[in-house]
N, C-alpha and C. Protein backbone atom coordinates (compact mmCIF):
# COMPACT_ATOMS: atom_id res chain seq x y z
N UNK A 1 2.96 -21.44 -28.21
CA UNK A 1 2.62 -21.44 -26.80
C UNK A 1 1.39 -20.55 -26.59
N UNK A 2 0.34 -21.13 -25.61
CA UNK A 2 -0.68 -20.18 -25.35
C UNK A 2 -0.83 -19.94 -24.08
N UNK A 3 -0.83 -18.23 -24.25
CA UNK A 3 -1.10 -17.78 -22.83
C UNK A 3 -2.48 -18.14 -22.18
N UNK A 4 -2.67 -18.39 -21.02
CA UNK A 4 -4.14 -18.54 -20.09
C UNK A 4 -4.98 -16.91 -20.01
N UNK A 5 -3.68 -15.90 -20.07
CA UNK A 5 -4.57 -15.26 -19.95
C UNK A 5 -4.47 -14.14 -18.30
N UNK A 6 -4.20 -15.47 -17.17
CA UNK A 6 -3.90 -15.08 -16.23
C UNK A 6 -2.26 -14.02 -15.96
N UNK A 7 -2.18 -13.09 -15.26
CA UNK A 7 -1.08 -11.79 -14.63
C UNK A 7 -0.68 -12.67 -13.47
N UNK A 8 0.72 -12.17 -13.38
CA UNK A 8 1.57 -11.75 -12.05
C UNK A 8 0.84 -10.93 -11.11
N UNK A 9 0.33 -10.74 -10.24
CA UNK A 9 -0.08 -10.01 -9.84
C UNK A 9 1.19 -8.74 -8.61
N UNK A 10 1.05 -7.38 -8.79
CA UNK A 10 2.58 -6.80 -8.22
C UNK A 10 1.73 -5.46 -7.56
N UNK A 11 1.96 -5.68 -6.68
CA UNK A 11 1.24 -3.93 -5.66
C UNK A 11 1.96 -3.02 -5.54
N UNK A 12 1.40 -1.87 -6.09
CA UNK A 12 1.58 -0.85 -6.15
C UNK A 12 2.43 -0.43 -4.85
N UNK A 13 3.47 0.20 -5.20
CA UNK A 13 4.20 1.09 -4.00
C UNK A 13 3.04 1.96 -2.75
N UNK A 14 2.85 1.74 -1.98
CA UNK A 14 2.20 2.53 -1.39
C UNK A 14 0.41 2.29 -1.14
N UNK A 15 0.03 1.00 -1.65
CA UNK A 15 -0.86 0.81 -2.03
C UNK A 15 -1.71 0.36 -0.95
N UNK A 16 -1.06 -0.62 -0.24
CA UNK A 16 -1.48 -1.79 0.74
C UNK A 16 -1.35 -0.87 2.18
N UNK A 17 -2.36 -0.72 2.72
CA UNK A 17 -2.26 0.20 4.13
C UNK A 17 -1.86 -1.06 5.15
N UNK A 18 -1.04 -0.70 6.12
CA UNK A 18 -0.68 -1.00 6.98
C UNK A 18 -1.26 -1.97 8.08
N UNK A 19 -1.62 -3.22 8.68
CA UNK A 19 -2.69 -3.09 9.80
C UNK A 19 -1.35 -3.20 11.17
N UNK A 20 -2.35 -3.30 11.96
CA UNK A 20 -1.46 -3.59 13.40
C UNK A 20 -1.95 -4.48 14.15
N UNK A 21 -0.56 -5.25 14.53
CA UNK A 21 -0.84 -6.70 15.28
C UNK A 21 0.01 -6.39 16.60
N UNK A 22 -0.42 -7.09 17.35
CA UNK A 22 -0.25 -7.22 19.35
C UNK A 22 0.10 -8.47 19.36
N UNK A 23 1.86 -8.88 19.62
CA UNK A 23 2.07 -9.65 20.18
C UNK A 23 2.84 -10.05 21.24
N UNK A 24 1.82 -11.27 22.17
CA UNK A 24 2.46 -11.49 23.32
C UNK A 24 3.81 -12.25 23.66
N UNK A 25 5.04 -12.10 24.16
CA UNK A 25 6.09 -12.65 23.82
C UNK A 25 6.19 -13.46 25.27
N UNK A 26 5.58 -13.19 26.15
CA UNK A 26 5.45 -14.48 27.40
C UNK A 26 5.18 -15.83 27.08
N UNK A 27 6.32 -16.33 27.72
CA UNK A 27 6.95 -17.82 27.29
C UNK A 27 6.94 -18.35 25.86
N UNK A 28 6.88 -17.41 25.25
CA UNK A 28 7.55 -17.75 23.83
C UNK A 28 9.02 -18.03 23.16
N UNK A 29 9.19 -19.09 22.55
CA UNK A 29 10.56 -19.12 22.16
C UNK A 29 11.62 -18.24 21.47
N UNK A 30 12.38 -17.79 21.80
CA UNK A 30 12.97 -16.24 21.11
C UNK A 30 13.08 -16.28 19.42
N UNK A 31 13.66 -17.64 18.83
CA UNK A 31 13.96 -17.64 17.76
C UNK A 31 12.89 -18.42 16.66
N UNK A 32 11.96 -18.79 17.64
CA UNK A 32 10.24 -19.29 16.98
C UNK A 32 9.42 -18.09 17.14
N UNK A 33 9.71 -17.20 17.58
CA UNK A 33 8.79 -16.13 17.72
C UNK A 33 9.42 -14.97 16.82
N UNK A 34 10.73 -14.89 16.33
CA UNK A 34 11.22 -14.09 15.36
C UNK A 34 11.41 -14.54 14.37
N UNK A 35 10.57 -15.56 13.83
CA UNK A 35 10.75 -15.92 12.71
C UNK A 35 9.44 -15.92 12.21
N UNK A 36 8.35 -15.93 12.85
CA UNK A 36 7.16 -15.15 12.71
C UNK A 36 6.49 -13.63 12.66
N UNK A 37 7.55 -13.73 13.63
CA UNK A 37 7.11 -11.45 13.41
C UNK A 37 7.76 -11.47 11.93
N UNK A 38 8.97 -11.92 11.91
CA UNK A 38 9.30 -11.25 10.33
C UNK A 38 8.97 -11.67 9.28
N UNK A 39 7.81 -12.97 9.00
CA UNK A 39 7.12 -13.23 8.57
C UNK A 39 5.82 -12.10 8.01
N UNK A 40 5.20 -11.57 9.68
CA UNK A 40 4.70 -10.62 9.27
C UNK A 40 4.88 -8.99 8.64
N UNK A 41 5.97 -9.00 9.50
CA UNK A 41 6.74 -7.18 8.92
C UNK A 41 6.88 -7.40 7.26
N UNK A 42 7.59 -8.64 7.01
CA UNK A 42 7.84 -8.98 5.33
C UNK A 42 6.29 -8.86 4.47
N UNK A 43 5.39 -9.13 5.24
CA UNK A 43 4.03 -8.84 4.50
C UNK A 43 3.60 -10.63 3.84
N UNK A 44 4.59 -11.47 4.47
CA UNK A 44 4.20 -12.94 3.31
C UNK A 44 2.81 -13.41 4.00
N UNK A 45 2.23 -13.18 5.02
CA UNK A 45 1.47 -13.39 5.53
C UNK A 45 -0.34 -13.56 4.57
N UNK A 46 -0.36 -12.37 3.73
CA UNK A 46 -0.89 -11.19 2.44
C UNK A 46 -0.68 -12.38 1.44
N UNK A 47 -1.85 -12.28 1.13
CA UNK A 47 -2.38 -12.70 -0.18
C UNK A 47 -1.80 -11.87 -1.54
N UNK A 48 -1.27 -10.48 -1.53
CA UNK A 48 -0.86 -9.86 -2.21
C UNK A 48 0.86 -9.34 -1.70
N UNK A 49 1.35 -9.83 -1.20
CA UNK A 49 2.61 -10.11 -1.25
C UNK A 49 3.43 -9.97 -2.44
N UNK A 50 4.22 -9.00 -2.56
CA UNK A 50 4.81 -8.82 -3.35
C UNK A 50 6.55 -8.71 -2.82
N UNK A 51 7.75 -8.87 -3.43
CA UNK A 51 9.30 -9.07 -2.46
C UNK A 51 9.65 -7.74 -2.30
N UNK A 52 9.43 -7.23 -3.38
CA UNK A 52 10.18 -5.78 -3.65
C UNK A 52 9.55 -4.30 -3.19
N UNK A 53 7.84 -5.00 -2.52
CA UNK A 53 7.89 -3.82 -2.12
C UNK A 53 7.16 -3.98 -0.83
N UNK A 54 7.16 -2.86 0.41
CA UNK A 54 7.11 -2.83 1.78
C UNK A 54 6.04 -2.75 1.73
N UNK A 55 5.33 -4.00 2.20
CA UNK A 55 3.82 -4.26 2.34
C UNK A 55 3.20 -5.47 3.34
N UNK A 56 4.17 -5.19 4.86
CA UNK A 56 4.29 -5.65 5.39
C UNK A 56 3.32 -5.19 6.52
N UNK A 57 3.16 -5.21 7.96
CA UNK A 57 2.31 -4.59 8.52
C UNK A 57 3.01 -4.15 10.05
N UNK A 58 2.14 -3.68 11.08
CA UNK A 58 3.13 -2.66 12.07
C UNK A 58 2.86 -4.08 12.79
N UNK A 59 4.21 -4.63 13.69
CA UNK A 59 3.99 -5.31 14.77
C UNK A 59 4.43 -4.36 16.16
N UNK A 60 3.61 -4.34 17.11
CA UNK A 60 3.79 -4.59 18.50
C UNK A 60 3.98 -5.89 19.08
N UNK A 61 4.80 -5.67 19.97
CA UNK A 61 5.95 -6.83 20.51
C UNK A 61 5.90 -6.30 22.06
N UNK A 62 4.83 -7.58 23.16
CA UNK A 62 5.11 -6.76 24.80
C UNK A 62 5.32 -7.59 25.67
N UNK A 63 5.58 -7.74 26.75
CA UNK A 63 6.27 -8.70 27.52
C UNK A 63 7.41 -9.55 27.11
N UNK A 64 8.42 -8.82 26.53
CA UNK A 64 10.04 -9.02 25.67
C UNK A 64 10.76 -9.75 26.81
N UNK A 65 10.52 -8.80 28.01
CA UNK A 65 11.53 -9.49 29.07
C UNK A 65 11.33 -11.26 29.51
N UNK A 66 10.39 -11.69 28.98
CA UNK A 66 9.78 -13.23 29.52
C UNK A 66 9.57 -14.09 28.43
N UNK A 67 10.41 -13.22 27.23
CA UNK A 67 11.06 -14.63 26.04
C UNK A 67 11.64 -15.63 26.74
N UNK A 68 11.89 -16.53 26.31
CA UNK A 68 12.42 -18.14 26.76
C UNK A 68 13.34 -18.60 25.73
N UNK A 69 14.73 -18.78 25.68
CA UNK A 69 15.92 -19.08 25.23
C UNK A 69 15.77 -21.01 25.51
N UNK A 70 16.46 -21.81 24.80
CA UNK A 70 16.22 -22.96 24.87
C UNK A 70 17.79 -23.65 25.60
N UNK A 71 17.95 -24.45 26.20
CA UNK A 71 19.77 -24.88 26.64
C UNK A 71 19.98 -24.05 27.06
N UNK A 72 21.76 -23.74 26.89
CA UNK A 72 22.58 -23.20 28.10
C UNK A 72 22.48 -21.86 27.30
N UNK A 73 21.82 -21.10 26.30
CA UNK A 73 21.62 -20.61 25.93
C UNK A 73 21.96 -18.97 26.67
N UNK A 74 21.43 -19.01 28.31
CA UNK A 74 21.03 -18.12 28.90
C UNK A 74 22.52 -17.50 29.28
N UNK A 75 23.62 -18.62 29.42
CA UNK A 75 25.14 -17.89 29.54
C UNK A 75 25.64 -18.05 28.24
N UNK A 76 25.93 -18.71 27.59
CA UNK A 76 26.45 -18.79 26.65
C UNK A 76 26.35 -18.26 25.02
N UNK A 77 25.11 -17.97 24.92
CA UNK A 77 24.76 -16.69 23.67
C UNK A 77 25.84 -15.23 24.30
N UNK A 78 26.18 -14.89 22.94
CA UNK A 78 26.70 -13.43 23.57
C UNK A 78 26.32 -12.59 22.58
N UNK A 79 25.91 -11.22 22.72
CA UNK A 79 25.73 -10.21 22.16
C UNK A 79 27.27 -9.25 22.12
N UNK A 80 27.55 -9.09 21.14
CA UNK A 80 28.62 -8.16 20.60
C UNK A 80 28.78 -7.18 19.96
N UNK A 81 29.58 -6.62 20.16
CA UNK A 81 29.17 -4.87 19.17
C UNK A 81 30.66 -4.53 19.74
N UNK A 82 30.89 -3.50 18.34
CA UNK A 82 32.17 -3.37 18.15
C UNK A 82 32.00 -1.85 17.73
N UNK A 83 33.26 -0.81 18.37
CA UNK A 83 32.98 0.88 18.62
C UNK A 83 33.69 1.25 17.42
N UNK A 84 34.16 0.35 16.44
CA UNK A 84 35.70 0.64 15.39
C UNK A 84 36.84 1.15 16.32
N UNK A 85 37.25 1.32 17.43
CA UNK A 85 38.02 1.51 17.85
C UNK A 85 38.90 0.59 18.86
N UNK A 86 40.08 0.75 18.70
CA UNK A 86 40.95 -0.60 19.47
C UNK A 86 40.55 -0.96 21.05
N UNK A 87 40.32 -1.71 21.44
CA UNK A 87 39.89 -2.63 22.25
C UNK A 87 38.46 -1.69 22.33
N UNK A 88 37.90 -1.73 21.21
CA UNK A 88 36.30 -0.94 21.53
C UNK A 88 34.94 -2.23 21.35
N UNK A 89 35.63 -3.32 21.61
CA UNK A 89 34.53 -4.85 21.23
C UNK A 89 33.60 -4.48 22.97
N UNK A 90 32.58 -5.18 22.85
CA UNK A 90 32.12 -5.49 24.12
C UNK A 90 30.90 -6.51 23.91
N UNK A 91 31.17 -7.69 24.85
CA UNK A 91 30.29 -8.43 25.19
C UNK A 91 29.45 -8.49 26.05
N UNK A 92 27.91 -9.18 25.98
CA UNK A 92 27.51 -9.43 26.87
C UNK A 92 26.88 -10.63 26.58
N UNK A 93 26.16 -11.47 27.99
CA UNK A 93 25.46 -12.83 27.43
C UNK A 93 24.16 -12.42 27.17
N UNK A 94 23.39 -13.35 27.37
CA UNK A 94 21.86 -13.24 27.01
C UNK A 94 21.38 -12.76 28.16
N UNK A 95 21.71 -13.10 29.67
CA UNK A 95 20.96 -12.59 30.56
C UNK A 95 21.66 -11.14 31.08
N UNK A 96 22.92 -10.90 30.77
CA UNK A 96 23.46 -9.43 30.90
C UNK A 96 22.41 -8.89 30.09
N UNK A 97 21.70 -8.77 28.59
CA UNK A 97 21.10 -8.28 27.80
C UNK A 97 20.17 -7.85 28.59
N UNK A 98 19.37 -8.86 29.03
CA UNK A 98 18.05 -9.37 29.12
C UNK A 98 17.56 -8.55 30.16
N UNK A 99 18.77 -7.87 31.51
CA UNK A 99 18.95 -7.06 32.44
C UNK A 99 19.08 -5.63 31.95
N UNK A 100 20.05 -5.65 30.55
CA UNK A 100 20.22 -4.22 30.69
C UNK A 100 19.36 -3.52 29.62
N UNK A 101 18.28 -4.30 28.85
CA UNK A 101 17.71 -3.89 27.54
C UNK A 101 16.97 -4.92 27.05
N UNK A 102 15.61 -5.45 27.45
CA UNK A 102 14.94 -6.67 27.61
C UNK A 102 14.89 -6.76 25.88
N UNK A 103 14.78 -5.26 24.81
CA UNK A 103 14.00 -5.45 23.82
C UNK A 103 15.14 -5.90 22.62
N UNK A 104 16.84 -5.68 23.11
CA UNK A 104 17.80 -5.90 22.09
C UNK A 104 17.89 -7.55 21.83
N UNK A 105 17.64 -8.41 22.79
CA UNK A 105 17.80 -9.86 21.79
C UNK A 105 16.66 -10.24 20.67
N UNK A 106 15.17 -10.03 20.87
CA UNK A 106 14.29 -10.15 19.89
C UNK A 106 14.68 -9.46 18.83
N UNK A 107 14.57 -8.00 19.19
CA UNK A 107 15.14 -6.95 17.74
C UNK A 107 16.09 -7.35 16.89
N UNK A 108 17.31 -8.17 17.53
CA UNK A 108 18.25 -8.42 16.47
C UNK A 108 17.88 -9.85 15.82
N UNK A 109 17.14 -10.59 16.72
CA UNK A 109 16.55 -12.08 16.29
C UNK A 109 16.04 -12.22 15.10
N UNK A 110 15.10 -11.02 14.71
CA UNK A 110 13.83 -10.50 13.88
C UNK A 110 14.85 -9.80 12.65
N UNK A 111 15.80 -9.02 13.19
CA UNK A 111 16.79 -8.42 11.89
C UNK A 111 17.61 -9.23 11.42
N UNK A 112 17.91 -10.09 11.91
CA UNK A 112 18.78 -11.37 11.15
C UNK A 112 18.08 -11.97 9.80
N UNK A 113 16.55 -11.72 10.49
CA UNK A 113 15.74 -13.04 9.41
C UNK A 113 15.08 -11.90 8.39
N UNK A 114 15.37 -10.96 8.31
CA UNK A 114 15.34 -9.74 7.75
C UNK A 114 15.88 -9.58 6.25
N UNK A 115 15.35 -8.88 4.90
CA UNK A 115 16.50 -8.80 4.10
C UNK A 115 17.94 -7.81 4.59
N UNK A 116 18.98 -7.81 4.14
CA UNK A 116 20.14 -6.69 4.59
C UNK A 116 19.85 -6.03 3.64
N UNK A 117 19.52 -4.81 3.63
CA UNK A 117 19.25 -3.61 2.73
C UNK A 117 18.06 -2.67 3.12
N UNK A 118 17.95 -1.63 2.10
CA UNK A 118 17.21 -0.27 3.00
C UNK A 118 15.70 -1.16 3.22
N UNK A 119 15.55 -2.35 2.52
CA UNK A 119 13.87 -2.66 2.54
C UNK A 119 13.95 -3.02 3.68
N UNK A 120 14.76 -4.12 4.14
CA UNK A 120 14.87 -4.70 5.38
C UNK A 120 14.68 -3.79 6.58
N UNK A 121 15.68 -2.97 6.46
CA UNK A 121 15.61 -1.86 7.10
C UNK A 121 14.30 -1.16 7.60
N UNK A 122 13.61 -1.07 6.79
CA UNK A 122 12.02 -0.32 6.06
C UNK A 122 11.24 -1.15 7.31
N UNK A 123 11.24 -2.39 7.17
CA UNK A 123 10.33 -3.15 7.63
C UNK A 123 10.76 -3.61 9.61
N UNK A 124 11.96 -3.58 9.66
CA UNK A 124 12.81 -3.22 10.86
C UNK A 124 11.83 -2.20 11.39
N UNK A 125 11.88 -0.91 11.05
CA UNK A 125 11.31 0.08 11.69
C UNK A 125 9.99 0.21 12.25
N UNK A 126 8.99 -1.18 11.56
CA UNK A 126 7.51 -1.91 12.04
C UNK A 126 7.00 -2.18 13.00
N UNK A 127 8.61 -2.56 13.48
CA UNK A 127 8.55 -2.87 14.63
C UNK A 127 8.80 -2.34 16.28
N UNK A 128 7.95 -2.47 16.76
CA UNK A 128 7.98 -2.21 18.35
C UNK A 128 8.32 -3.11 18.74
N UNK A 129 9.30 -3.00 20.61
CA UNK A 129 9.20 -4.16 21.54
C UNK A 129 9.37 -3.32 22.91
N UNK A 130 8.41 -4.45 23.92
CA UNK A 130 8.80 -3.35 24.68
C UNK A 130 8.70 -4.54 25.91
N UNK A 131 9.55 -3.83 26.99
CA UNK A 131 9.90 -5.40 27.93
C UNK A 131 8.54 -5.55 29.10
N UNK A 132 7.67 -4.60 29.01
CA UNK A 132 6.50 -5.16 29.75
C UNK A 132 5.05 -4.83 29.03
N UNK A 133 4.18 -5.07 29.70
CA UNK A 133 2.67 -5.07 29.01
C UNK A 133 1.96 -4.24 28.73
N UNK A 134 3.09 -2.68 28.88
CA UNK A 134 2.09 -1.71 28.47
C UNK A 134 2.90 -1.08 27.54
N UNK A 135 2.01 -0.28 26.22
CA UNK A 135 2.51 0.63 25.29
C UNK A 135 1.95 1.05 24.63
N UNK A 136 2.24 2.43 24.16
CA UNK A 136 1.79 3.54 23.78
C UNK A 136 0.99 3.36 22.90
N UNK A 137 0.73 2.55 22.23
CA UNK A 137 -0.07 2.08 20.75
C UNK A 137 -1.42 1.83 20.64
N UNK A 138 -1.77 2.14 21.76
CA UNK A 138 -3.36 1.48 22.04
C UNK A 138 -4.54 2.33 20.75
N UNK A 139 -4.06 3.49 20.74
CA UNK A 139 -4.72 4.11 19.45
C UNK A 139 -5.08 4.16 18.27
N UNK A 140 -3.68 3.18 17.64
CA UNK A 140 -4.09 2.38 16.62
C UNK A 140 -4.89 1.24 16.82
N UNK A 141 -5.29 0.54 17.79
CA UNK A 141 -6.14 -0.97 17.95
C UNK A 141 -5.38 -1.91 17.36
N UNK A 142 -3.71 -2.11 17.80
CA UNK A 142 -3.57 -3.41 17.31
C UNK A 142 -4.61 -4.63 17.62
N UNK A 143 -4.97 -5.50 16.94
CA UNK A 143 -5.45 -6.79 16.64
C UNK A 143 -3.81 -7.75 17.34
N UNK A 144 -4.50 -8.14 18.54
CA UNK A 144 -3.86 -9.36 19.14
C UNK A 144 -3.77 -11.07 18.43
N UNK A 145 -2.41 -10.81 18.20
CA UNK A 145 -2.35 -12.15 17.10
C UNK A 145 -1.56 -12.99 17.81
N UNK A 146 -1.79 -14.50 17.49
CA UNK A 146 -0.63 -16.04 17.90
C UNK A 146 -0.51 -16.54 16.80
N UNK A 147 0.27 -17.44 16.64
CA UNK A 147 1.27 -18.30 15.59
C UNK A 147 0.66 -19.73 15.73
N UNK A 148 0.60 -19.93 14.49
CA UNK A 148 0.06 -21.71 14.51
C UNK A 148 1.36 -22.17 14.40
N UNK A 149 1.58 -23.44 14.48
CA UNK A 149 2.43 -24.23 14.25
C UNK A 149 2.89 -23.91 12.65
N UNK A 150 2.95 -23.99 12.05
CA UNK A 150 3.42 -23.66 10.82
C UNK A 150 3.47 -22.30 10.59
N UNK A 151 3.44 -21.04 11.11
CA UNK A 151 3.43 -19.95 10.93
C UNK A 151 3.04 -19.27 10.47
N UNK A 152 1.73 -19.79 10.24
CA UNK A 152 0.11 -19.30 10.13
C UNK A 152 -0.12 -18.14 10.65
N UNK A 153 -0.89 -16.87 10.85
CA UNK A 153 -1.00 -15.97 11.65
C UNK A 153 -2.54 -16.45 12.47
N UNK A 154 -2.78 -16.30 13.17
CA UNK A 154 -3.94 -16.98 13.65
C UNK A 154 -4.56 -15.14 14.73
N UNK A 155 -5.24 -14.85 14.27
CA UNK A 155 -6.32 -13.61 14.85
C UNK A 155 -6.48 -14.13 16.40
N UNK A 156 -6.90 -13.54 17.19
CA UNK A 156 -7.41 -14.04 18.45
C UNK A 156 -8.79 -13.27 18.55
């Protein structure tokens, strides 16, 4: 057998600096739009993409409160969380959420599609959301980004 010659190519821990992206979540679909941020937090976006290590980039996430749920979606999704303690469950729907914490249905949308483990975790923390159009981040210069149809990152 002959080798070409050509490497795996694998990035260095720590290697790949960070950038920051601005995205707008007005009238966007909740679960088409979290399957793109974590696209980007995961780093697959990168030509140098590597699985194992966090080389993903910072997203900002603004106007959370004016995601768009598809069907009956708006009563019938429920958010749940459980205290470990007997009758410590509590529900709410999507629009109880959506009233009491605009940024918890995206956040968990985005951690679902997430790995489960500390990386996942890692890349979880990338992320901002915030339920209206202003936030603190302006200092870094996120770069305002949209989604192509295929989940392209597309610059604006």
């Amino acid at each position: 057998m002959v080798s070409s010659g050509q490497r795996t190519y694998s990035a260095p821990v720590g290697a790949i600096e960070p950038r920051w992206y601005l995205v707008d979540a007005r009238g966007q679909t909740l679960g088409r739009l979290a399957v793109n941020i974590a696209r980007v937090l995961r780093g697959k976006h990168r030509p140098e993409y590597t699985p194992h290590v966090l080389c993903g980039d910072q997203v900002v996430v603004i106007n959370a409160r004016e995601v768009v749920v598809t069907g009956r979606k708006h009563s019938q999704k429920i958010y749940d969380r459980y205290s470990g303690y007997p009758g410590g469950r509590r529900e709410r729907t999507f629009d109880q959420q959506m009233e009491r914490d605009a940024a918890v249905p995206l956040r968990r949308a985005v951690r679902g599609m997430l790995q489960h483990n500390t990386l996942g975790a890692a890349e979880l923390g990338r992320l901002r959301v915030y339920p209206g159009a202003e936030h603190p981040h302006a200092a870094q210069g996120p770069t305002p980004i949209t989604f192509g149809d295929h989940g392209e990152v597309l610059a604006s």
